[in-house]
PDB file of N, CA and C in Angstrom:
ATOM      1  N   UNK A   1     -29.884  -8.152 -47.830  1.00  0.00           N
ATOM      2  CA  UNK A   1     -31.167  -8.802 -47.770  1.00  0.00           C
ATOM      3  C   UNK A   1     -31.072 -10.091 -48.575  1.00  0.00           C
ATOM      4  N   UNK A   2     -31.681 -11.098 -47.843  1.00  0.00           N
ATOM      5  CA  UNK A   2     -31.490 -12.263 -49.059  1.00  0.00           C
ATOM      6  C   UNK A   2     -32.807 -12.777 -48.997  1.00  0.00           C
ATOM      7  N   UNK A   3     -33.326 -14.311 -49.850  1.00  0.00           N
ATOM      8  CA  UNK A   3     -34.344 -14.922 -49.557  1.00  0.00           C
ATOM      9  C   UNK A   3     -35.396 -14.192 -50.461  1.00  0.00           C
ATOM     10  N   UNK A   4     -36.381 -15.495 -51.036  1.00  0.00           N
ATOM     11  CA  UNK A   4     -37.229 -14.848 -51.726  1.00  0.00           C
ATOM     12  C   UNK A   4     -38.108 -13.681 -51.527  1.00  0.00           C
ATOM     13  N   UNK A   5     -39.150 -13.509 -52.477  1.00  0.00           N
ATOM     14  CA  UNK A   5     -39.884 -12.649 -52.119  1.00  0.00           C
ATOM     15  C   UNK A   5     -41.701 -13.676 -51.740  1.00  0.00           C
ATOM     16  N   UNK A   6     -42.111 -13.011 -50.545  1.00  0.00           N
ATOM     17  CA  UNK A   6     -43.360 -13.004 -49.890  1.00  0.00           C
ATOM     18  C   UNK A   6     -44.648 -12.630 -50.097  1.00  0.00           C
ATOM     19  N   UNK A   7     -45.579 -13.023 -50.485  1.00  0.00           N
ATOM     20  CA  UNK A   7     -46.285 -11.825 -50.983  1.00  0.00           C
ATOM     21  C   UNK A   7     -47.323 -11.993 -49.629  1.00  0.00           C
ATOM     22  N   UNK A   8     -47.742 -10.650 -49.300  1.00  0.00           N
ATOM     23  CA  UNK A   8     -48.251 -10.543 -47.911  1.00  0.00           C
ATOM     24  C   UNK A   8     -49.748 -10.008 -48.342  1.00  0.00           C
ATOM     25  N   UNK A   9     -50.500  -9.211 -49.300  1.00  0.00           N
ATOM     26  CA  UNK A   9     -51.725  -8.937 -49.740  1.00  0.00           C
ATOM     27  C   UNK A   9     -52.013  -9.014 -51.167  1.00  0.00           C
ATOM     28  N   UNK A  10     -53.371  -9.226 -51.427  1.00  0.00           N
ATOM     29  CA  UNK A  10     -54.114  -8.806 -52.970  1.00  0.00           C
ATOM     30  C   UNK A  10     -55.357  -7.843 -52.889  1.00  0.00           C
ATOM     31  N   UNK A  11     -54.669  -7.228 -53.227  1.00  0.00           N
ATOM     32  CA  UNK A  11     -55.635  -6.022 -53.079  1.00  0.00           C
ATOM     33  C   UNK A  11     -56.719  -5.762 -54.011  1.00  0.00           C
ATOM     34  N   UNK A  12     -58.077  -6.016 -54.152  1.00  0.00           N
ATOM     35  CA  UNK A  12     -58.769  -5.310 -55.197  1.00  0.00           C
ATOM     36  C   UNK A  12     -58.622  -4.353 -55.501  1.00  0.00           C
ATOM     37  N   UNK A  13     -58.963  -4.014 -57.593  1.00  0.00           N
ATOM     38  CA  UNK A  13     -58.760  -3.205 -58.014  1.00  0.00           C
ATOM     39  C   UNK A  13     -59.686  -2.122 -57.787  1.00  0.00           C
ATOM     40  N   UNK A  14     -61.168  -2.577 -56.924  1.00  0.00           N
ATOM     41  CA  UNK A  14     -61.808  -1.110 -56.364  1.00  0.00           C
ATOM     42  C   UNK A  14     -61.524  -1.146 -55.087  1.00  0.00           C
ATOM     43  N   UNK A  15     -60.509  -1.116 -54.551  1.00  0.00           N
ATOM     44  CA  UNK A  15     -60.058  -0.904 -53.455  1.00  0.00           C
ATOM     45  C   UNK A  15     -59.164   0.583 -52.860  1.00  0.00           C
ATOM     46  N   UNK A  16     -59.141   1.117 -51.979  1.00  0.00           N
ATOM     47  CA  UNK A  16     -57.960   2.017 -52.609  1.00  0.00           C
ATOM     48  C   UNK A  16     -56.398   1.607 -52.683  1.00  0.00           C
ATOM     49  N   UNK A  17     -55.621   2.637 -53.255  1.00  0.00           N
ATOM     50  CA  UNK A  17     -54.324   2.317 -53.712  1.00  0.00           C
ATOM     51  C   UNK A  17     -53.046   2.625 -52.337  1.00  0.00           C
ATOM     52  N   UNK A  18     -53.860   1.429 -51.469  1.00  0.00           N
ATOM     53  CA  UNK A  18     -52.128   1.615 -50.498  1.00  0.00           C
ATOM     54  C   UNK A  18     -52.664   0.469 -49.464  1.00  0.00           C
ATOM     55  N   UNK A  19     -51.362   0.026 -48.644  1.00  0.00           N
ATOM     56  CA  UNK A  19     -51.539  -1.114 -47.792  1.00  0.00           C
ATOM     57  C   UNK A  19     -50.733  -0.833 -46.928  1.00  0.00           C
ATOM     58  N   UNK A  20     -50.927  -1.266 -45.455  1.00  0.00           N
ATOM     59  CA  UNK A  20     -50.426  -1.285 -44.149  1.00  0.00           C
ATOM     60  C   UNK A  20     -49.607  -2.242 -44.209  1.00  0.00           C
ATOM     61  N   UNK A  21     -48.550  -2.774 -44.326  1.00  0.00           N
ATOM     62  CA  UNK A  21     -47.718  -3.950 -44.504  1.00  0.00           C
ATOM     63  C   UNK A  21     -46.952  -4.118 -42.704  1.00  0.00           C
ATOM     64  N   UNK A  22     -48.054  -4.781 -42.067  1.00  0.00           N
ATOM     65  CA  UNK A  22     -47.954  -4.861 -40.796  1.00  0.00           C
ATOM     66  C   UNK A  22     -46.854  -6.092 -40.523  1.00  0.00           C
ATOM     67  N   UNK A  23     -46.612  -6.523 -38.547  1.00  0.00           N
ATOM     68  CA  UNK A  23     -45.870  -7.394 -38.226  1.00  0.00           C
ATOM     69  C   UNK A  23     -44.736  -7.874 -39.119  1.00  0.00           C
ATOM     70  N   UNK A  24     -43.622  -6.477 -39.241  1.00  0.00           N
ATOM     71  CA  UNK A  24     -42.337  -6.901 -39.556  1.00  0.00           C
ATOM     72  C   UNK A  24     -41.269  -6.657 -38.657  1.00  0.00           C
ATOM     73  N   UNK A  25     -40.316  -7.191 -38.471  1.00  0.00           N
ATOM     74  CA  UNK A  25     -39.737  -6.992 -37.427  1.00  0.00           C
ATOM     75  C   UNK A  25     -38.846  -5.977 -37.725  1.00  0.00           C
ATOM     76  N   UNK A  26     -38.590  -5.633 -35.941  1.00  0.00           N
ATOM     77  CA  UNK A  26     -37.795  -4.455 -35.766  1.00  0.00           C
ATOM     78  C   UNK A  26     -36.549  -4.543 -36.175  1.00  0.00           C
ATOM     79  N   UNK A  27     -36.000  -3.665 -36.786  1.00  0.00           N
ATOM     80  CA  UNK A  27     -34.157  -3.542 -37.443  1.00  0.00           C
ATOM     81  C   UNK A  27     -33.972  -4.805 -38.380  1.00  0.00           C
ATOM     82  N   UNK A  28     -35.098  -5.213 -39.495  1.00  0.00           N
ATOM     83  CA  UNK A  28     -34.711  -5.785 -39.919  1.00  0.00           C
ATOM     84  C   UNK A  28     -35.038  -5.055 -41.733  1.00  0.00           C
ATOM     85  N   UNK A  29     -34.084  -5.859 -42.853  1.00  0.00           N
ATOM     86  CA  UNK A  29     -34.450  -4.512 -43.931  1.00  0.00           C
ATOM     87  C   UNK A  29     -35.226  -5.133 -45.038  1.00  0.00           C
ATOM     88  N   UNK A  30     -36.302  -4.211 -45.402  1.00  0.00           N
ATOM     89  CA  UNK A  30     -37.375  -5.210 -46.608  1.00  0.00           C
ATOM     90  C   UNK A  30     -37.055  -4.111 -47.772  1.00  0.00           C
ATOM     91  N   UNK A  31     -37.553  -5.146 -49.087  1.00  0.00           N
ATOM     92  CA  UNK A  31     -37.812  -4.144 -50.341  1.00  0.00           C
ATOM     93  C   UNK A  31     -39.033  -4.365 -50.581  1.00  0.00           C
ATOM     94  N   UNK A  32     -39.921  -3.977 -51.456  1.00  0.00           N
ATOM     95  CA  UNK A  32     -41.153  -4.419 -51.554  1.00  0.00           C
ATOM     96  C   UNK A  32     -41.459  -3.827 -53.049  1.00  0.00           C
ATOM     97  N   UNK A  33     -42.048  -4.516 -53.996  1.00  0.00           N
ATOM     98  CA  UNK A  33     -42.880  -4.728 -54.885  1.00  0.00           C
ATOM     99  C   UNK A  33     -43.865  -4.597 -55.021  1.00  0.00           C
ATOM    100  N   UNK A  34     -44.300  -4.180 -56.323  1.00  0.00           N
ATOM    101  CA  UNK A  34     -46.138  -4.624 -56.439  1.00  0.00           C
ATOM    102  C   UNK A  34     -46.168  -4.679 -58.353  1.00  0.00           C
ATOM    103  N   UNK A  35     -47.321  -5.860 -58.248  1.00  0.00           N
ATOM    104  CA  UNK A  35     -47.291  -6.191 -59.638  1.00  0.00           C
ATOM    105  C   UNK A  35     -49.102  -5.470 -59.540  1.00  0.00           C
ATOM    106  N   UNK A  36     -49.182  -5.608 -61.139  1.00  0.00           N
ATOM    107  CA  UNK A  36     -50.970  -5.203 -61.201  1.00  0.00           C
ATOM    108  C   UNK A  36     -51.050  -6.680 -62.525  1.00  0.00           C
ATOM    109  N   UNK A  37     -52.374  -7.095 -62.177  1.00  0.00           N
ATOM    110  CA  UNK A  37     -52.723  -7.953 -63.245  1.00  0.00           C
ATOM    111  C   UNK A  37     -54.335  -7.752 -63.868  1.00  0.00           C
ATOM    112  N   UNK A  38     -54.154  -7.983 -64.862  1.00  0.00           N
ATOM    113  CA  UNK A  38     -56.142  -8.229 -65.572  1.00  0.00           C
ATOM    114  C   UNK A  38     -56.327  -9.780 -66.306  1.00  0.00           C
ATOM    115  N   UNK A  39     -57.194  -9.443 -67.349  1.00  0.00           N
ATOM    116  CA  UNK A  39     -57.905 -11.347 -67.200  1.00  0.00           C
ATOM    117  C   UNK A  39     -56.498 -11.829 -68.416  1.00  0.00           C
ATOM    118  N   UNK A  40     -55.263 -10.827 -68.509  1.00  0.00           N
ATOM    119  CA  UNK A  40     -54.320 -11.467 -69.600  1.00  0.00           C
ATOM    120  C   UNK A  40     -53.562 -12.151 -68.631  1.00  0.00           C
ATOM    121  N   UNK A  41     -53.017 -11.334 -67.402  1.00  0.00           N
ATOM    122  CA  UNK A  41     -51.783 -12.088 -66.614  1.00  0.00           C
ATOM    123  C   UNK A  41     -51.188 -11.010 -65.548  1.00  0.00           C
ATOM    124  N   UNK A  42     -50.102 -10.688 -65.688  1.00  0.00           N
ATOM    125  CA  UNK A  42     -49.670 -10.228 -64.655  1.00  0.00           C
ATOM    126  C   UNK A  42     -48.473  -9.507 -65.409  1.00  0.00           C
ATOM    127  N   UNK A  43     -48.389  -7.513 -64.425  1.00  0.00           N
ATOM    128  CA  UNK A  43     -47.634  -6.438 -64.935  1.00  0.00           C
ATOM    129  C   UNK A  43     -45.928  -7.731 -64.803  1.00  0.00           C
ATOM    130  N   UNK A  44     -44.976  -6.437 -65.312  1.00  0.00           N
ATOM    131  CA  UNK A  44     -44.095  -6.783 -64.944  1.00  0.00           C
ATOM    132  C   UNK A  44     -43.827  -6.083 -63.286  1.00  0.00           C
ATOM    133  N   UNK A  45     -43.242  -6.085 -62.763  1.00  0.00           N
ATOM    134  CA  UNK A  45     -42.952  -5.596 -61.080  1.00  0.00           C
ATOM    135  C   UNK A  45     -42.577  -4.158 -61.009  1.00  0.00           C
ATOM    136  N   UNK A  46     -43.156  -3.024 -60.057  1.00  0.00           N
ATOM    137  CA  UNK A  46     -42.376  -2.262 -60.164  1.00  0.00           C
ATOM    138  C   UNK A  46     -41.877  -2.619 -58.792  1.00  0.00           C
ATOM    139  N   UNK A  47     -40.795  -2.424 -58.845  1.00  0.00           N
ATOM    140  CA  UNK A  47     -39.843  -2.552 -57.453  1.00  0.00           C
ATOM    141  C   UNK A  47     -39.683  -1.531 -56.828  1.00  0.00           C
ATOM    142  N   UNK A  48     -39.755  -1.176 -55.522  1.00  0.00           N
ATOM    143  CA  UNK A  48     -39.126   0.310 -55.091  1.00  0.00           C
ATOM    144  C   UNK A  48     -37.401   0.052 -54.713  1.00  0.00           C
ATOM    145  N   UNK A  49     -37.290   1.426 -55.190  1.00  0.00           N
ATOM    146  CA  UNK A  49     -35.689   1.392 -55.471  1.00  0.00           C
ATOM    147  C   UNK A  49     -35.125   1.514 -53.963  1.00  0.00           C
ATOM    148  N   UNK A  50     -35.832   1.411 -53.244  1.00  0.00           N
ATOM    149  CA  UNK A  50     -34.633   1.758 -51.628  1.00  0.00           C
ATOM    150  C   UNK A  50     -34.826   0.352 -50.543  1.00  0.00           C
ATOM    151  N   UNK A  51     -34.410  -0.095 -49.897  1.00  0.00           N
ATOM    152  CA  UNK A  51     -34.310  -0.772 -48.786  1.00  0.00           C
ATOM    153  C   UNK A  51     -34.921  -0.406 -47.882  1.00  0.00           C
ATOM    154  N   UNK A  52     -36.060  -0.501 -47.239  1.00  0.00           N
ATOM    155  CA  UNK A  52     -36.546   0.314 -45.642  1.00  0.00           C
ATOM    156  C   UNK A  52     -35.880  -0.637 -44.392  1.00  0.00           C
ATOM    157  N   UNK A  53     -35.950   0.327 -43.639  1.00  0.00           N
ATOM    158  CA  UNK A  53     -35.230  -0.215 -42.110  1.00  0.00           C
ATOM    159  C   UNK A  53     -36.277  -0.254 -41.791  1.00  0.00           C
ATOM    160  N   UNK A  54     -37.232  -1.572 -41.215  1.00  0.00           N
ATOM    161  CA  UNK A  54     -38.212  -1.177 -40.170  1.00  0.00           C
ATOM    162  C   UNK A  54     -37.762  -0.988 -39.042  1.00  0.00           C
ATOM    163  N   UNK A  55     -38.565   0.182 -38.413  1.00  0.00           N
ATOM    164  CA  UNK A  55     -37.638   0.369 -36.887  1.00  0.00           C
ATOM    165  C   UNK A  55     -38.750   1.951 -36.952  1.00  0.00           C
ATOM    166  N   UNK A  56     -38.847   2.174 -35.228  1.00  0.00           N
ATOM    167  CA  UNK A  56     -39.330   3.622 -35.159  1.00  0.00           C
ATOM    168  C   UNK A  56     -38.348   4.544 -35.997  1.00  0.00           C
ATOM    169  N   UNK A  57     -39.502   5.596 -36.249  1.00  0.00           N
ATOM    170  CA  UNK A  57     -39.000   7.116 -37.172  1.00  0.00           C
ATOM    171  C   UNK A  57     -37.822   7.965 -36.075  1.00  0.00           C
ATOM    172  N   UNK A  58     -37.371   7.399 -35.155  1.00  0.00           N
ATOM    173  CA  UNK A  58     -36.381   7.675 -33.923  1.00  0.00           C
ATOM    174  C   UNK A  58     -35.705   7.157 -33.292  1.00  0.00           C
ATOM    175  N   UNK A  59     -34.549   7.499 -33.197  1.00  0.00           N
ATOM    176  CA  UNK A  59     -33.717   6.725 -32.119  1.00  0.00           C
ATOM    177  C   UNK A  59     -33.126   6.748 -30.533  1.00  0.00           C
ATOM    178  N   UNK A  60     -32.762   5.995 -30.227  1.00  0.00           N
ATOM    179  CA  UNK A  60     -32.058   6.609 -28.703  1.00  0.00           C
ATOM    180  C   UNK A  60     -31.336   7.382 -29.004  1.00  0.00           C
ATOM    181  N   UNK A  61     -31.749   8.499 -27.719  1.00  0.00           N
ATOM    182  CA  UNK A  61     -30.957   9.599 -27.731  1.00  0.00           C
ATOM    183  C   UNK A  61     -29.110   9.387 -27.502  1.00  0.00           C
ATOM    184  N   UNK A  62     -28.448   9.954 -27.792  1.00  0.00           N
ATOM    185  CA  UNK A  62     -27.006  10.018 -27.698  1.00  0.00           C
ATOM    186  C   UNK A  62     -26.744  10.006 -26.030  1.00  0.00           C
ATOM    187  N   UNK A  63     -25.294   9.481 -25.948  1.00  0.00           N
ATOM    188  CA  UNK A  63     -24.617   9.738 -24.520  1.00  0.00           C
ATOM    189  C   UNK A  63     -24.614  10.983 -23.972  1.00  0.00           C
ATOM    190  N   UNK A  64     -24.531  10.945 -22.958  1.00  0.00           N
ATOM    191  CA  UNK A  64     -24.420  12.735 -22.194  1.00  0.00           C
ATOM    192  C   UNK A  64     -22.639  12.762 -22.383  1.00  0.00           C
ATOM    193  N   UNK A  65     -22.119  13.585 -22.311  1.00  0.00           N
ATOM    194  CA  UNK A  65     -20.543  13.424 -22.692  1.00  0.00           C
ATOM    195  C   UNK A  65     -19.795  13.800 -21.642  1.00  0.00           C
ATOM    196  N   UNK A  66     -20.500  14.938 -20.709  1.00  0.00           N
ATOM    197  CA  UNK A  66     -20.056  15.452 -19.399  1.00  0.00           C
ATOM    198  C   UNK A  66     -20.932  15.380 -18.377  1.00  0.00           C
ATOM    199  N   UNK A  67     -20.240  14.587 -17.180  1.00  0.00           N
ATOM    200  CA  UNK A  67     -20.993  14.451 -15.956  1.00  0.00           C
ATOM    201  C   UNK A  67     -20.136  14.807 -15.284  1.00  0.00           C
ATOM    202  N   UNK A  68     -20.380  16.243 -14.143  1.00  0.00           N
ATOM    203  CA  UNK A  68     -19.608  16.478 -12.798  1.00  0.00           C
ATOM    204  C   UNK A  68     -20.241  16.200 -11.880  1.00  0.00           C
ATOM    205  N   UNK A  69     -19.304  15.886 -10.639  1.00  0.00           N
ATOM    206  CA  UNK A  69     -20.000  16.218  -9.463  1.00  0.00           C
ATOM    207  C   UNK A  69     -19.688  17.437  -8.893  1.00  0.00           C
ATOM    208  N   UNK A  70     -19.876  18.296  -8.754  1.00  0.00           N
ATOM    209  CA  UNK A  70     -20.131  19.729  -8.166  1.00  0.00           C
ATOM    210  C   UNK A  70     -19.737  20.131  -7.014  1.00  0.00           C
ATOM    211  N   UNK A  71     -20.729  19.331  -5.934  1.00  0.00           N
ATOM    212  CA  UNK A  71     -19.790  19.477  -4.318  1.00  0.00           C
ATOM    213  C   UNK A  71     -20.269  17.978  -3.698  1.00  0.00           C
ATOM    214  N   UNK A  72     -19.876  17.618  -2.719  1.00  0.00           N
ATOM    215  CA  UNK A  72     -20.369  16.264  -1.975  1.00  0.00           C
ATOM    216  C   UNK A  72     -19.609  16.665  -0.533  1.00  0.00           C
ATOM    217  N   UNK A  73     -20.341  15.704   0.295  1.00  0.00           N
ATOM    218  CA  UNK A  73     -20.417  16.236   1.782  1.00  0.00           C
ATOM    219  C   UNK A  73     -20.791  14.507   2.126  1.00  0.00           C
ATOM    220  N   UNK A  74     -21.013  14.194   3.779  1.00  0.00           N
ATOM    221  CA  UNK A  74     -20.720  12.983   3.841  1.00  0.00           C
ATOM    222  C   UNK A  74     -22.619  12.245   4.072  1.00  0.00           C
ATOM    223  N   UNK A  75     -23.241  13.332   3.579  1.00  0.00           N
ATOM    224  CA  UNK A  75     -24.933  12.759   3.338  1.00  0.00           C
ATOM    225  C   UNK A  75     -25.564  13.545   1.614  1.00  0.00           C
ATOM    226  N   UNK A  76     -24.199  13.814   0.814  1.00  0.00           N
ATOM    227  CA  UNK A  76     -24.774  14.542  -0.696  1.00  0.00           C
ATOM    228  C   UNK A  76     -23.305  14.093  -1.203  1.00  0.00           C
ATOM    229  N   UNK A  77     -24.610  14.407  -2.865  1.00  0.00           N
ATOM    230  CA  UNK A  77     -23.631  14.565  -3.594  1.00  0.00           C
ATOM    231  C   UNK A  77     -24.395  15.722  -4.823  1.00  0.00           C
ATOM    232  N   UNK A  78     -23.872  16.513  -5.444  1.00  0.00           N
ATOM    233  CA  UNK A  78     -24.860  17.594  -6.252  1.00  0.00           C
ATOM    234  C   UNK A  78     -23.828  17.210  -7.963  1.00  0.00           C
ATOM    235  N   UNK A  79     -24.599  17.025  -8.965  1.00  0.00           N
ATOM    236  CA  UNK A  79     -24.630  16.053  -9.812  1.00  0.00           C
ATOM    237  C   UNK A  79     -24.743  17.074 -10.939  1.00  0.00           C
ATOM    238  N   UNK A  80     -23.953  17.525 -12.386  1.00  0.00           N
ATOM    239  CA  UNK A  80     -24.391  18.525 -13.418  1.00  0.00           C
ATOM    240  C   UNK A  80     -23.866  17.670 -14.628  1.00  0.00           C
ATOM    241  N   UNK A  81     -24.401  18.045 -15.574  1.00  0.00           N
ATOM    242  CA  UNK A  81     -24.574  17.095 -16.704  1.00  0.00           C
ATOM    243  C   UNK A  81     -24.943  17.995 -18.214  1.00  0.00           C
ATOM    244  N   UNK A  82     -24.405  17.701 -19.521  1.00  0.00           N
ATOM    245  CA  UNK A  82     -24.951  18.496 -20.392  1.00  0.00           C
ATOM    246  C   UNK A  82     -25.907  17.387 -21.245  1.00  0.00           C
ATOM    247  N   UNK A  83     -26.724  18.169 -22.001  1.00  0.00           N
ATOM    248  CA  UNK A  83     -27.171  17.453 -22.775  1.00  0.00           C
ATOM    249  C   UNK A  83     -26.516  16.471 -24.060  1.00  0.00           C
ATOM    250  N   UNK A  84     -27.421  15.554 -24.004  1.00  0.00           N
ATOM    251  CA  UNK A  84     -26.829  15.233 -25.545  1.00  0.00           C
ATOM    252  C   UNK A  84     -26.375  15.683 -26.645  1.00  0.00           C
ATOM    253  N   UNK A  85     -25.490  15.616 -27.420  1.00  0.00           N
ATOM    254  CA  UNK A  85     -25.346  16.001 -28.728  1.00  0.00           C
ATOM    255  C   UNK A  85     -26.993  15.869 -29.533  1.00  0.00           C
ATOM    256  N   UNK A  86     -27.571  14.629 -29.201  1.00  0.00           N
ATOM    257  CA  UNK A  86     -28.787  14.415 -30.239  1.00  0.00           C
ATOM    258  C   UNK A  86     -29.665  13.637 -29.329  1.00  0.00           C
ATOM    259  N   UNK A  87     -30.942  14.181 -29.944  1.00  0.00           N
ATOM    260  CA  UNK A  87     -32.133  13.412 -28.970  1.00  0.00           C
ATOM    261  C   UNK A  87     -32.494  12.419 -29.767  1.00  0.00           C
ATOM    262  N   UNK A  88     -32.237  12.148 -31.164  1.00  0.00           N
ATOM    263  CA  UNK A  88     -32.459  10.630 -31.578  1.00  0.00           C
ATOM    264  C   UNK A  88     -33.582  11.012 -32.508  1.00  0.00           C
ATOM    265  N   UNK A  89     -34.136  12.638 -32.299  1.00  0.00           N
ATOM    266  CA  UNK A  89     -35.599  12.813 -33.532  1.00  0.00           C
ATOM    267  C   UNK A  89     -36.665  12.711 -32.403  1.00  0.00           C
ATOM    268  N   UNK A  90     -36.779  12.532 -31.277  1.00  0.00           N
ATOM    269  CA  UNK A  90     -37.617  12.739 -30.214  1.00  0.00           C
ATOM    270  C   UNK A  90     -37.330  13.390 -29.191  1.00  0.00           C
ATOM    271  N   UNK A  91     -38.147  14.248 -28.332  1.00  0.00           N
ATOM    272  CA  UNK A  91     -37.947  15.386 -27.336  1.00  0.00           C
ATOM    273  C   UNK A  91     -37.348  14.260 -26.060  1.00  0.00           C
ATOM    274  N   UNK A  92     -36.647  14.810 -25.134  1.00  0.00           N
ATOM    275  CA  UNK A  92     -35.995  14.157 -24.060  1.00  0.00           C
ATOM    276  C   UNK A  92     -36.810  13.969 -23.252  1.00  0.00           C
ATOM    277  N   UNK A  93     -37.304  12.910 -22.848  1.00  0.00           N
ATOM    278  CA  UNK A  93     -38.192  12.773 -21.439  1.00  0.00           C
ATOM    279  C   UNK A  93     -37.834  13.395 -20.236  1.00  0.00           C
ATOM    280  N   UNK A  94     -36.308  12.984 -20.178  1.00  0.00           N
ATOM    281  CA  UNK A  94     -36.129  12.797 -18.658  1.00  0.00           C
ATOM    282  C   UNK A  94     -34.731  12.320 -18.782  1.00  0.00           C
ATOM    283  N   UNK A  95     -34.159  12.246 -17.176  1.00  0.00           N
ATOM    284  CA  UNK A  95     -32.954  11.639 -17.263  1.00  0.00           C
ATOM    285  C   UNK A  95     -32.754  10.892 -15.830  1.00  0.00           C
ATOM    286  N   UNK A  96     -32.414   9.061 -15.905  1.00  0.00           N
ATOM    287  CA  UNK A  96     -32.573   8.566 -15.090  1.00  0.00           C
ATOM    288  C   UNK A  96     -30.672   8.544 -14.041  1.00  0.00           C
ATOM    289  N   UNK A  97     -30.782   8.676 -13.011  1.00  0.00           N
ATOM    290  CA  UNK A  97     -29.842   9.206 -11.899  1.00  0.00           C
ATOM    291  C   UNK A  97     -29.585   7.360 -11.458  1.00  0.00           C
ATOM    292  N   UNK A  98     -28.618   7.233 -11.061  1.00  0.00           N
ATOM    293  CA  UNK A  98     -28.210   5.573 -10.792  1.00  0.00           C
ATOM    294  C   UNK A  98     -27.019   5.781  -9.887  1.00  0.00           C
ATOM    295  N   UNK A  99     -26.425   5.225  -8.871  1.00  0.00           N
ATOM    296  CA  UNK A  99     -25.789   5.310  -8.038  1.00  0.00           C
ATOM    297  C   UNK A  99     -24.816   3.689  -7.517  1.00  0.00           C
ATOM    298  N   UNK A 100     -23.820   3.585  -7.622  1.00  0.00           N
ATOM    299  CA  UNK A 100     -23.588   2.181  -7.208  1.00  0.00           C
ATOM    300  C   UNK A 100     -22.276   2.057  -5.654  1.00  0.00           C
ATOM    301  N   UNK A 101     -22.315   1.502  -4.396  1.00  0.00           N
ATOM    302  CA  UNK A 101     -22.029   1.574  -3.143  1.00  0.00           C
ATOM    303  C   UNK A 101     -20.625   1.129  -4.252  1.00  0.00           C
ATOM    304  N   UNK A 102     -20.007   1.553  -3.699  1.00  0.00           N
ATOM    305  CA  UNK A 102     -18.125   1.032  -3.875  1.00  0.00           C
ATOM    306  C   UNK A 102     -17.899   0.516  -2.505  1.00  0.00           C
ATOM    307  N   UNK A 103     -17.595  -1.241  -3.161  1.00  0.00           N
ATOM    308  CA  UNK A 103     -16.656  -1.507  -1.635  1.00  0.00           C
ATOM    309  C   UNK A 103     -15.964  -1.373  -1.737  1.00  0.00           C
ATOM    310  N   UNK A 104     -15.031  -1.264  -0.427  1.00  0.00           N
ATOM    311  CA  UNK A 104     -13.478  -0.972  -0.722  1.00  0.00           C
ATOM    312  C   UNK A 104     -12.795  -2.745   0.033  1.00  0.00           C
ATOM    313  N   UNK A 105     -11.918  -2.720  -0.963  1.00  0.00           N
ATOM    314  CA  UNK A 105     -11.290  -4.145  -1.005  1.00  0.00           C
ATOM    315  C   UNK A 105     -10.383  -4.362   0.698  1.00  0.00           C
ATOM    316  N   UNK A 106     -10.602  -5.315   1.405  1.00  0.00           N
ATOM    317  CA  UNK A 106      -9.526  -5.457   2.434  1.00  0.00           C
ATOM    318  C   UNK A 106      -8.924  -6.872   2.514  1.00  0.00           C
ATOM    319  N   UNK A 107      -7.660  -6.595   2.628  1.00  0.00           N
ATOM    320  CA  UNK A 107      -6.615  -8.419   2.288  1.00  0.00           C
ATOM    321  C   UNK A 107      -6.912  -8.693   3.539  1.00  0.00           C
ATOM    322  N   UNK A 108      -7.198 -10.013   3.879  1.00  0.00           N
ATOM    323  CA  UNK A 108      -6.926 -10.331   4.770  1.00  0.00           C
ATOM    324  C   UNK A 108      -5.561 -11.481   5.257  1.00  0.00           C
ATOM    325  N   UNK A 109      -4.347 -11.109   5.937  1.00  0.00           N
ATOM    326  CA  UNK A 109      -3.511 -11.957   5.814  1.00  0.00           C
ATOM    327  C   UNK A 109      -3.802 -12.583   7.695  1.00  0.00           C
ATOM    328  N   UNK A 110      -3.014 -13.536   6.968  1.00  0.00           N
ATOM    329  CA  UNK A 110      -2.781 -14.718   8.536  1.00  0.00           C
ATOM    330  C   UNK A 110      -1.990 -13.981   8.811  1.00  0.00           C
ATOM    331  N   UNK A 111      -2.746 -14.335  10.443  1.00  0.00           N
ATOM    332  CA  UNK A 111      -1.303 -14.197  11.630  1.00  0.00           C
ATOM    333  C   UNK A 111      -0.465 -15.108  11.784  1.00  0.00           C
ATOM    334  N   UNK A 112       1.115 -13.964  12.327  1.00  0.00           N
ATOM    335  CA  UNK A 112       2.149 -14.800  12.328  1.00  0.00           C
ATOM    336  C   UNK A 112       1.712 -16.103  13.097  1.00  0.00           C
ATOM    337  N   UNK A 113       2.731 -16.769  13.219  1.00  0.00           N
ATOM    338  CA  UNK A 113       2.439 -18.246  13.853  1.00  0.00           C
ATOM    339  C   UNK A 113       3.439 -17.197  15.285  1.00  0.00           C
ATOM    340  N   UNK A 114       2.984 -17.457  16.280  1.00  0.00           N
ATOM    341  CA  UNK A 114       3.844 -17.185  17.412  1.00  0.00           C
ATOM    342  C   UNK A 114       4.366 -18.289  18.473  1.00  0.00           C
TER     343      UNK A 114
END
């Protein structure tokens, strides 16, 4: 982390004791502070001791590791798959199926000269 520090609220002291520290960006890492002051000046800082990742409390789920195809015929194909090792901290929705035409390559050479 580099670059100064920001200060993003002032909170009154009859206010309650916590703040939404909104619009930070995703995967990026903050520390955050808070001082208290009265009519002398200002605390010294307490700092929190950890780094936060902002980013959802979850991640993408892991690769599937095994995909067979099962049987295929010349209008199928029947498709089996295990789950992930890890869903990332969130339940699996779903799983999206994708398919891509293979061309098959043909040279074309010149005819002889006759």
């Amino acid at each position: 982390m580099s670059g100064g520090w920001s200060q993003v609220a002032e909170i009154p002291a009859d206010e309650p004791l916590r703040f939404k520290c909104e619009d930070l960006e995703n995967k990026k890492q903050y520390k955050f502070k808070i001082t208290v002051s009265n009519k002398l000046g200002a605390s010294d800082p307490n700092v929190h001791p950890k780094v936060i990742l902002a980013k959802d409390p979850w991640d993408e789920p892991g690769k599937i590791l095994h995909v067979e195809v099962t049987d295929w015929g010349p209008n199928h194909a029947d498709l089996r798959w295990s789950r992930p090792e890890s869903d990332g901290g969130a339940p699996i929705t779903g799983y999206v199926i994708e398919y891509r035409v293979r061309r098959l390559c043909s040279v074309v050479r010149p005819l002889p000269n006759v």
